[in-house]
PDB file of N, CA and C in Angstrom:
ATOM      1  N   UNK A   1      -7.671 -11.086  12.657  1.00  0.00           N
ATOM      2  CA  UNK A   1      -8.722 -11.268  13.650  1.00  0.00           C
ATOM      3  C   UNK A   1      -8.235 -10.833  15.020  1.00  0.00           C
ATOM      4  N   UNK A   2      -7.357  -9.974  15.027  1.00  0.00           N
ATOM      5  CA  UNK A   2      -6.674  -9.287  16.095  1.00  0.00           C
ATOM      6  C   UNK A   2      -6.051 -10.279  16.622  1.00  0.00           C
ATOM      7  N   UNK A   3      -5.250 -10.908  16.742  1.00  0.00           N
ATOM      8  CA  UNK A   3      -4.192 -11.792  17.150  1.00  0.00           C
ATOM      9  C   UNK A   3      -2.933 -11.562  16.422  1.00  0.00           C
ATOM     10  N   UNK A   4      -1.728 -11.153  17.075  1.00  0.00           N
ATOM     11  CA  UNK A   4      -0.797 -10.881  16.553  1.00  0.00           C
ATOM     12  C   UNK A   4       0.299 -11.977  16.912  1.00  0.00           C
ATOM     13  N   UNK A   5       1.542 -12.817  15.689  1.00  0.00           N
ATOM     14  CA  UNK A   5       2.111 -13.680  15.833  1.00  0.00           C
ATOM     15  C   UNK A   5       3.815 -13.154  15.117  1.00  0.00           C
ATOM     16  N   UNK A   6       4.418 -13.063  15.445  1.00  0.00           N
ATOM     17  CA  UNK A   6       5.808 -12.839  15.287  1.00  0.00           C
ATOM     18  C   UNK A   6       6.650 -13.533  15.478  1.00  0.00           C
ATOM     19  N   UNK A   7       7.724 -13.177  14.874  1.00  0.00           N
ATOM     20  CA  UNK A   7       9.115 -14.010  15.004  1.00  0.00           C
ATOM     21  C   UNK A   7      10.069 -13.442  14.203  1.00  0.00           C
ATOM     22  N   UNK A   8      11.209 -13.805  14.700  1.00  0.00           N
ATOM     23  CA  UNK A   8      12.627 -13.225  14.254  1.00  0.00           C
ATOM     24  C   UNK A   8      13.143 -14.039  13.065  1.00  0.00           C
ATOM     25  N   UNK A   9      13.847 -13.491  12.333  1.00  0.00           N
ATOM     26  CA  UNK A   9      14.228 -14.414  11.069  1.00  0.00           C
ATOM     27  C   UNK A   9      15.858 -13.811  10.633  1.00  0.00           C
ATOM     28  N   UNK A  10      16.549 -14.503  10.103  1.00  0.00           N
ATOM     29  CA  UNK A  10      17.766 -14.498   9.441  1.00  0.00           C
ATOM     30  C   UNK A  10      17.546 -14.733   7.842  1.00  0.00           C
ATOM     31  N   UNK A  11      18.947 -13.726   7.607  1.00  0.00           N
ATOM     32  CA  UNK A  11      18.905 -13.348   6.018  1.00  0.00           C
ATOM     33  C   UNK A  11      19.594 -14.844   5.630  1.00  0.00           C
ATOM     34  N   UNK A  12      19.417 -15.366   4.249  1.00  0.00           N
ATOM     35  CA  UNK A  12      18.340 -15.733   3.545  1.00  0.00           C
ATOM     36  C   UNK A  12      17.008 -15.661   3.866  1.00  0.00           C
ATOM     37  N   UNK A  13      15.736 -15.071   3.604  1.00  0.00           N
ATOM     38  CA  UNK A  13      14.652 -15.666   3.939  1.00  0.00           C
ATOM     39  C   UNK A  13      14.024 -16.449   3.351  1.00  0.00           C
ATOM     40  N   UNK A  14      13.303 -17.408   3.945  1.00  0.00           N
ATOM     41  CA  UNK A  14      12.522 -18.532   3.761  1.00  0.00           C
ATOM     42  C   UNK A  14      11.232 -18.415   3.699  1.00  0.00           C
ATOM     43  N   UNK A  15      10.333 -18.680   2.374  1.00  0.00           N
ATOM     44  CA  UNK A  15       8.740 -17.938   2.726  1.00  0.00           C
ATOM     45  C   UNK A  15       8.353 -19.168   3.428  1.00  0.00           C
ATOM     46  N   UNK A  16       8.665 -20.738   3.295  1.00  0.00           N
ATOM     47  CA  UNK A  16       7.872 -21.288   3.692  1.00  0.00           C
ATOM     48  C   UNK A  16       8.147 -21.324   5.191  1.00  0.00           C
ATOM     49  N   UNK A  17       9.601 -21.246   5.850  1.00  0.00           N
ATOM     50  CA  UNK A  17       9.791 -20.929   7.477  1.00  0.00           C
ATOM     51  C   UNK A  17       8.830 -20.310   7.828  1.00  0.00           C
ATOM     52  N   UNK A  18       9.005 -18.925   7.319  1.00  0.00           N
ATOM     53  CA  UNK A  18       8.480 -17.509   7.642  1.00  0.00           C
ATOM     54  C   UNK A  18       7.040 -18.018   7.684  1.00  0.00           C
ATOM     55  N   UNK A  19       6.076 -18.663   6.885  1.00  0.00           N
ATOM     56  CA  UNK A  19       4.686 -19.373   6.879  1.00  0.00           C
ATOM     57  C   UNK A  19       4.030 -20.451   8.572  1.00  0.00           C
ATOM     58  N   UNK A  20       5.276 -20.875   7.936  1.00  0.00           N
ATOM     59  CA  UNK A  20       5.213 -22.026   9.688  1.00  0.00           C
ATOM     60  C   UNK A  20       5.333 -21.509  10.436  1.00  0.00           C
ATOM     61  N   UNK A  21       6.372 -20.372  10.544  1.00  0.00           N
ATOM     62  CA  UNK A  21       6.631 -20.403  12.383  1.00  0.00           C
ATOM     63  C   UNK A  21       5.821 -18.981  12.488  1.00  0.00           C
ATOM     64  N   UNK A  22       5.016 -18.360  11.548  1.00  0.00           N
ATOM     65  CA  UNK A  22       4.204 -16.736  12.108  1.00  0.00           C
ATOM     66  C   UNK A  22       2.649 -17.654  11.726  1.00  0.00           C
ATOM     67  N   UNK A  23       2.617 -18.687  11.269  1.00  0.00           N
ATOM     68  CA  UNK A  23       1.276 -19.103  10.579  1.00  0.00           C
ATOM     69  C   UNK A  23       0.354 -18.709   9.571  1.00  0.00           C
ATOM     70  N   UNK A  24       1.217 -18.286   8.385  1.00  0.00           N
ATOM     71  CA  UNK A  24       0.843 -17.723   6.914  1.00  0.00           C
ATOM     72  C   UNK A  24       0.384 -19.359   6.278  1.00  0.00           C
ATOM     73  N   UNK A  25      -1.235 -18.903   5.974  1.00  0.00           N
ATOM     74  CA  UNK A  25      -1.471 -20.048   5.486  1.00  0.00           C
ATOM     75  C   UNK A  25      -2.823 -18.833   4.034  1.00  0.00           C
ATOM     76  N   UNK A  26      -3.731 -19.826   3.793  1.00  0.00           N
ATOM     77  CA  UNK A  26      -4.887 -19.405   2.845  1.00  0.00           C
ATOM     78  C   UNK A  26      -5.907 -18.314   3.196  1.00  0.00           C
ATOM     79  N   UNK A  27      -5.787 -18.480   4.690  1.00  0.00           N
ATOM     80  CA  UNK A  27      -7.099 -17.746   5.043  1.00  0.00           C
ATOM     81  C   UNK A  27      -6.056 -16.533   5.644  1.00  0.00           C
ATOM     82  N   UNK A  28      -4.690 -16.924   6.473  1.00  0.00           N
ATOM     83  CA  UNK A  28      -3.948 -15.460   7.168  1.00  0.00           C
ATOM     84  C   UNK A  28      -2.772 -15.662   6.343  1.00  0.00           C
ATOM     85  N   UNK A  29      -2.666 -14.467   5.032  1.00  0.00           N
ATOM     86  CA  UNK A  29      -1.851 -14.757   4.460  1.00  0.00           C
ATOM     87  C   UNK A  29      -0.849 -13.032   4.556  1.00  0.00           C
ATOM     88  N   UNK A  30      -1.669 -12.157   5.170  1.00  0.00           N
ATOM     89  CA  UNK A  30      -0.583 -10.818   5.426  1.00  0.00           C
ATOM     90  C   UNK A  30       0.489 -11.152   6.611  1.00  0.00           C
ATOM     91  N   UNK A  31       1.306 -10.834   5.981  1.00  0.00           N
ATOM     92  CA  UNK A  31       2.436 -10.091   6.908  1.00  0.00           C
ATOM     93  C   UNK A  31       2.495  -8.600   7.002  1.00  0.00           C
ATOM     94  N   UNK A  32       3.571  -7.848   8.419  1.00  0.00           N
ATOM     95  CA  UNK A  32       4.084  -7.347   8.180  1.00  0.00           C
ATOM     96  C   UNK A  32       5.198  -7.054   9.066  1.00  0.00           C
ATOM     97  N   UNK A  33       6.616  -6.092   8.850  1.00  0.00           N
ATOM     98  CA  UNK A  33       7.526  -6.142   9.216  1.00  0.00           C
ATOM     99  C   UNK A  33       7.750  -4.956  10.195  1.00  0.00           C
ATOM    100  N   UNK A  34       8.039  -5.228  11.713  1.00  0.00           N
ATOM    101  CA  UNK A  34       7.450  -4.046  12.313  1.00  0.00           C
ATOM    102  C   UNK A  34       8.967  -3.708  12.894  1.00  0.00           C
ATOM    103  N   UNK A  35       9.939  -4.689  12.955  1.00  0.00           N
ATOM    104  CA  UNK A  35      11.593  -4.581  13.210  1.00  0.00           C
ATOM    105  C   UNK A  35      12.526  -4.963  12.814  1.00  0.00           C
ATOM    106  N   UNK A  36      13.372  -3.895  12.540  1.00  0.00           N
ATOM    107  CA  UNK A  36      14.508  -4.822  11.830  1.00  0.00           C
ATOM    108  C   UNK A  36      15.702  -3.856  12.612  1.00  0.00           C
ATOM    109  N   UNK A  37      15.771  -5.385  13.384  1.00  0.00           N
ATOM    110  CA  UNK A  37      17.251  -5.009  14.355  1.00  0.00           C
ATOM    111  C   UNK A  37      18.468  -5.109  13.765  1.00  0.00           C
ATOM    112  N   UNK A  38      19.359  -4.077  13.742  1.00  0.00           N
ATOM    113  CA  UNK A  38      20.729  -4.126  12.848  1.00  0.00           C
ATOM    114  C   UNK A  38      20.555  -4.607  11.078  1.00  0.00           C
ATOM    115  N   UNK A  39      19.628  -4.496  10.296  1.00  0.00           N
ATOM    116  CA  UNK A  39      18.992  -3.735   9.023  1.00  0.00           C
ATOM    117  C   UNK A  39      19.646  -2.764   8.850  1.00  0.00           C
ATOM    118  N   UNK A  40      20.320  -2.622   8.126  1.00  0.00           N
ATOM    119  CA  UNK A  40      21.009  -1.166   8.225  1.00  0.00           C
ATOM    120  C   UNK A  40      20.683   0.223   7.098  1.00  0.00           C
ATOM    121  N   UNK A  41      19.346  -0.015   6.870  1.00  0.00           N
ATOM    122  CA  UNK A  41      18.378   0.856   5.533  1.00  0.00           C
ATOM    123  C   UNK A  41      17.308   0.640   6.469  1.00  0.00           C
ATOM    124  N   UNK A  42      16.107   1.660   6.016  1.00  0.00           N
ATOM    125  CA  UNK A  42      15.006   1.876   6.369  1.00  0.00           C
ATOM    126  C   UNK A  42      13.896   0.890   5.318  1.00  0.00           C
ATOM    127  N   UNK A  43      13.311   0.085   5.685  1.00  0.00           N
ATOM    128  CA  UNK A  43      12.349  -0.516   4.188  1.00  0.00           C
ATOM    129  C   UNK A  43      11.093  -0.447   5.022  1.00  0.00           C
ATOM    130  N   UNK A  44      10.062  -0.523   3.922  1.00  0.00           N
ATOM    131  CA  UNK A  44       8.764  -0.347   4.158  1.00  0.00           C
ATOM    132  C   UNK A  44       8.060  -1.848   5.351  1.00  0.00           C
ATOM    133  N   UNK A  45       6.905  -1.283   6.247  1.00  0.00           N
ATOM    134  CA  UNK A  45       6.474  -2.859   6.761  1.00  0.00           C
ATOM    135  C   UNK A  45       5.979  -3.297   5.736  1.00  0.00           C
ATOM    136  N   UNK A  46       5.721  -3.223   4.560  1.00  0.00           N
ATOM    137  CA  UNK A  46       4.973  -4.097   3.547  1.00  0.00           C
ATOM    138  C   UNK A  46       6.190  -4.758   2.759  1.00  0.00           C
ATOM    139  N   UNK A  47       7.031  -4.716   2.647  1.00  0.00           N
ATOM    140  CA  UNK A  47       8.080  -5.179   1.805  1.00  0.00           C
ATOM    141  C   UNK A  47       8.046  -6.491   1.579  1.00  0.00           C
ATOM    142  N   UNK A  48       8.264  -7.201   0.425  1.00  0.00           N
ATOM    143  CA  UNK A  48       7.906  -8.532   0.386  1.00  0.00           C
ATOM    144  C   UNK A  48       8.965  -9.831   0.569  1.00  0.00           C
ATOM    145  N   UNK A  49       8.957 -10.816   0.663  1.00  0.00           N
ATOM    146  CA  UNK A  49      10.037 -11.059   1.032  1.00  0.00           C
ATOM    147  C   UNK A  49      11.125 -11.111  -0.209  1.00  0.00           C
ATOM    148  N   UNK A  50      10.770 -11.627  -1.415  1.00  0.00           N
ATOM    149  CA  UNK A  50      11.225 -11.266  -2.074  1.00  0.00           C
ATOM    150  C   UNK A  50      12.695 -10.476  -2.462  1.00  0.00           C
ATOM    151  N   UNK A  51      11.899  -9.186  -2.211  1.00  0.00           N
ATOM    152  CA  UNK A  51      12.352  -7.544  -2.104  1.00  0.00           C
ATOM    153  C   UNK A  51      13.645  -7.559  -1.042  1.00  0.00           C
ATOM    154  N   UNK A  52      12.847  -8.054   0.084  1.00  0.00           N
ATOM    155  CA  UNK A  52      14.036  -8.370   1.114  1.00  0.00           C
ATOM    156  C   UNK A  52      15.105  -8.932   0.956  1.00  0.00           C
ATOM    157  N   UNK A  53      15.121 -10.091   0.060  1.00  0.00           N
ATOM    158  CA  UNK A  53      16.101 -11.120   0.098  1.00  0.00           C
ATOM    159  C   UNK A  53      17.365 -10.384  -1.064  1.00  0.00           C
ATOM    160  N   UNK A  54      16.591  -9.492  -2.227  1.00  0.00           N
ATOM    161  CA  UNK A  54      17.256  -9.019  -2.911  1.00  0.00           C
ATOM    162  C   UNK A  54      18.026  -7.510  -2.739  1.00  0.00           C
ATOM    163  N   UNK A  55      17.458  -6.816  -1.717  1.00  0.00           N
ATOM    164  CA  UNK A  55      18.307  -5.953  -0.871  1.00  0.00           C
ATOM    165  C   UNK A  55      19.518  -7.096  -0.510  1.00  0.00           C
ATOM    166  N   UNK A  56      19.173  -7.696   0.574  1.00  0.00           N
ATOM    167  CA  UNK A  56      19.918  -8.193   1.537  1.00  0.00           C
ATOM    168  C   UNK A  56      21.270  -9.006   0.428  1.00  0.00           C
ATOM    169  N   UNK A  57      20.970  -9.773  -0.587  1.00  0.00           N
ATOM    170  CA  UNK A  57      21.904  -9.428  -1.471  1.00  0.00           C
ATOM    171  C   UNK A  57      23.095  -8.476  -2.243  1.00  0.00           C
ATOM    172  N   UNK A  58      22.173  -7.531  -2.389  1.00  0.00           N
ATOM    173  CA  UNK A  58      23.156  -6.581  -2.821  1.00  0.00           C
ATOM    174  C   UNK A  58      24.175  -5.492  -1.718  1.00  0.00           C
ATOM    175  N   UNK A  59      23.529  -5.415  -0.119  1.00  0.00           N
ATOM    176  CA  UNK A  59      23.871  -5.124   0.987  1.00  0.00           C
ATOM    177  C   UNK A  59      25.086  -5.997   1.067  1.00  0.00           C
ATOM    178  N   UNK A  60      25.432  -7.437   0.807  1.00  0.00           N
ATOM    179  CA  UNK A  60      26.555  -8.428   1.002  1.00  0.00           C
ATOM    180  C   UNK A  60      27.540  -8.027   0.206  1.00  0.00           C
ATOM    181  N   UNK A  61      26.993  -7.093  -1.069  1.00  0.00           N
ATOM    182  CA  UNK A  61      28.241  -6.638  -1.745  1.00  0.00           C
ATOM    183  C   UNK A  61      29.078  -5.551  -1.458  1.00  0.00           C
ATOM    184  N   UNK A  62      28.034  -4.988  -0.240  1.00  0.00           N
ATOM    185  CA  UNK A  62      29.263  -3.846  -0.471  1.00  0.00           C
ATOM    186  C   UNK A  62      30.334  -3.789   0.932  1.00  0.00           C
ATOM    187  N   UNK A  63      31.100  -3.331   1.315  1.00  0.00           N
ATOM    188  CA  UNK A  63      32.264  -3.203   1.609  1.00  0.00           C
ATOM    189  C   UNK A  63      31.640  -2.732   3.250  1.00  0.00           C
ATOM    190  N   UNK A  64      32.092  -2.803   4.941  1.00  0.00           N
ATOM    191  CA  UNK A  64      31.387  -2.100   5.644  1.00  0.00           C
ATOM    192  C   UNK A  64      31.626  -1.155   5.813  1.00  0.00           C
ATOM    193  N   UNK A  65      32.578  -0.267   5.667  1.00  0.00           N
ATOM    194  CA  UNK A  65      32.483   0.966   5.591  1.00  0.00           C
ATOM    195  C   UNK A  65      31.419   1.850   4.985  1.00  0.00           C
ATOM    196  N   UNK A  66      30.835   1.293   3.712  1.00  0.00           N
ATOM    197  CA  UNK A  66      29.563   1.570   2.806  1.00  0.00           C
ATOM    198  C   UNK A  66      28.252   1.436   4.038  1.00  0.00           C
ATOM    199  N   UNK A  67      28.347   0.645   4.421  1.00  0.00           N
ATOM    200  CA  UNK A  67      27.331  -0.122   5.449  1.00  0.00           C
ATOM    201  C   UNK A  67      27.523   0.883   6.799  1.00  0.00           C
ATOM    202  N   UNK A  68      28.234   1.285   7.235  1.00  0.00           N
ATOM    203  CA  UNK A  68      28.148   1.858   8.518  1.00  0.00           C
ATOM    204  C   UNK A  68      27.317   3.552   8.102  1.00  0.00           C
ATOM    205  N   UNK A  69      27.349   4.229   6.966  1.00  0.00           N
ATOM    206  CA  UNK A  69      26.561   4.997   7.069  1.00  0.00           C
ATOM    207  C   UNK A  69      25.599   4.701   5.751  1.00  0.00           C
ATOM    208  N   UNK A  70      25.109   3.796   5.186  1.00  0.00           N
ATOM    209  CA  UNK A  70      24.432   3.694   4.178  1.00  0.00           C
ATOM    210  C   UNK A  70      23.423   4.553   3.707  1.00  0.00           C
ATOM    211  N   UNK A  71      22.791   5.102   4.571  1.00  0.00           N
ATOM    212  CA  UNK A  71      21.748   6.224   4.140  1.00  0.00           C
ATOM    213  C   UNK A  71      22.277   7.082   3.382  1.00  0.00           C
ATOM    214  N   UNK A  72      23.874   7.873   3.996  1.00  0.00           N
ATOM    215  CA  UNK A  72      23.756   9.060   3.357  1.00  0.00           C
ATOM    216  C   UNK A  72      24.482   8.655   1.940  1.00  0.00           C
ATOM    217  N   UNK A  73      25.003   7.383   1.899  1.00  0.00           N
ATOM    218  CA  UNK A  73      25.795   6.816   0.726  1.00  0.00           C
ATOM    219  C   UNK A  73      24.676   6.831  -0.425  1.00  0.00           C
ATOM    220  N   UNK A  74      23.839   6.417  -0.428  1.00  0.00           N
ATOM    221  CA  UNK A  74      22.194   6.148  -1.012  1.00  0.00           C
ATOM    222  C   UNK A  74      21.937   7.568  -1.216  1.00  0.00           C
ATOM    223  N   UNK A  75      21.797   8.197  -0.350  1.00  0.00           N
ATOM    224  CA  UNK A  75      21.245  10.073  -0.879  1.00  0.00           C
ATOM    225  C   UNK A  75      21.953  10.560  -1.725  1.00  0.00           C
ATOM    226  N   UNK A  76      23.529  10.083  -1.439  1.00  0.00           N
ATOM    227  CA  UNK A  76      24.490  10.265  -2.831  1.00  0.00           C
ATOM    228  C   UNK A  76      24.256  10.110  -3.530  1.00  0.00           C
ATOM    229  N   UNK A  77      23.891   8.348  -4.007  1.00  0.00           N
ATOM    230  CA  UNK A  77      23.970   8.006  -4.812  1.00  0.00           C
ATOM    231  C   UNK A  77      22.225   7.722  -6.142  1.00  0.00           C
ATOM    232  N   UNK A  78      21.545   7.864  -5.098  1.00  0.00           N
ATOM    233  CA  UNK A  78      20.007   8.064  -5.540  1.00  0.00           C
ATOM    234  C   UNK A  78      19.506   6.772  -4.939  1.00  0.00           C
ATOM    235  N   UNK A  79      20.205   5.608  -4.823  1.00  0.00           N
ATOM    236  CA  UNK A  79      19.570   4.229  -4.603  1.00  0.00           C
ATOM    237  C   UNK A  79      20.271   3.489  -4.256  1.00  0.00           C
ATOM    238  N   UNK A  80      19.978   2.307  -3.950  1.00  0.00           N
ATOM    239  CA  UNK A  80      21.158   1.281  -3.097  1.00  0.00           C
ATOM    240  C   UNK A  80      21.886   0.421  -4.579  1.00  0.00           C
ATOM    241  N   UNK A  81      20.369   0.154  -5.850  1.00  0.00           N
ATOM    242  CA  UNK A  81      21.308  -0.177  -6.908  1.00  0.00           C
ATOM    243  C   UNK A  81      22.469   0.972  -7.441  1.00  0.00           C
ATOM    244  N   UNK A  82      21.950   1.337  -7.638  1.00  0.00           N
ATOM    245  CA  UNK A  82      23.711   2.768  -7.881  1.00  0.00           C
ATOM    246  C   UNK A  82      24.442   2.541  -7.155  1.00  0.00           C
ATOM    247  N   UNK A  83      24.483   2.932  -5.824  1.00  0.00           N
ATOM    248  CA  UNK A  83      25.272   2.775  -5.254  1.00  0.00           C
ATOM    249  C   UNK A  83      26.182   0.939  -5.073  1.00  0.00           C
ATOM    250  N   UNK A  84      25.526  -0.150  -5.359  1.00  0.00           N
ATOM    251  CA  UNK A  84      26.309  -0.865  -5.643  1.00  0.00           C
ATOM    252  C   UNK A  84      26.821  -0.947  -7.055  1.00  0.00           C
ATOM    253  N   UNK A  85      26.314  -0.361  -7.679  1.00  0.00           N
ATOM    254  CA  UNK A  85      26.753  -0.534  -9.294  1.00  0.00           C
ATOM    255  C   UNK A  85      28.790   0.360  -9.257  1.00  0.00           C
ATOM    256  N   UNK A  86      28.637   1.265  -8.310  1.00  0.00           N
ATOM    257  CA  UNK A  86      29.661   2.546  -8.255  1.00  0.00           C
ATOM    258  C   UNK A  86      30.487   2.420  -6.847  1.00  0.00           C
ATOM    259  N   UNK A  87      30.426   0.968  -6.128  1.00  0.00           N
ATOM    260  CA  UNK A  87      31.116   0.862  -4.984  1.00  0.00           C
ATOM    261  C   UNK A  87      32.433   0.659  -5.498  1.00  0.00           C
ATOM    262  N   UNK A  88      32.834   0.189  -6.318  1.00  0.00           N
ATOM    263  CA  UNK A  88      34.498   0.629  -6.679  1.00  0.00           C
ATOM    264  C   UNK A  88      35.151   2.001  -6.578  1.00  0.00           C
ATOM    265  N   UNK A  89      33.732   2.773  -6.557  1.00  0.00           N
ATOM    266  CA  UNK A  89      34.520   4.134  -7.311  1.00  0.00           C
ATOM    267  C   UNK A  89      35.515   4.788  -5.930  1.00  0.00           C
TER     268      UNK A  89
END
């Protein structure tokens, strides 16, 4: 209804935080994600949180060196699962 409500959040995410403090209830139940400061991948604003939480998982596994250029590690590798599946290599 044209009113826009935001807020910053830390990895784990929480749907029900994330509900309270942007006001996701029955009737305003979209989100979307318009920043992600120090994110270090590009993800969609629709991404769910879900999705998020399970990136942000597999992002904890890898090493930062992996992390400081991750994109082109990913173009390597086709995907961020590959590429953690092959971070030993």
């Amino acid at each position: 209804e044209g009113e826009l409500v935001g807020d910053w959040f830390s990895f784990p995410l929480d749907e029900e935080v994330i509900a309270e403090r942007i006001g996701l209830n029955a009737e305003y139940e979209e989100y979307a994600i318009h920043d992600t400061d120090n994110f270090p991948m590009e993800i969609s604003e629709y991404t769910s949180i879900e999705e998020l939480n399970r990136i942000y998982e597999q992002l904890e596994e890898l090493p930062d060196y992996l992390l400081d250029d991750l994109d082109s590690f990913i173009s390597c590798y086709g995907s961020l699962e590959e590429l953690v599946e092959h971070k030993d290599d």
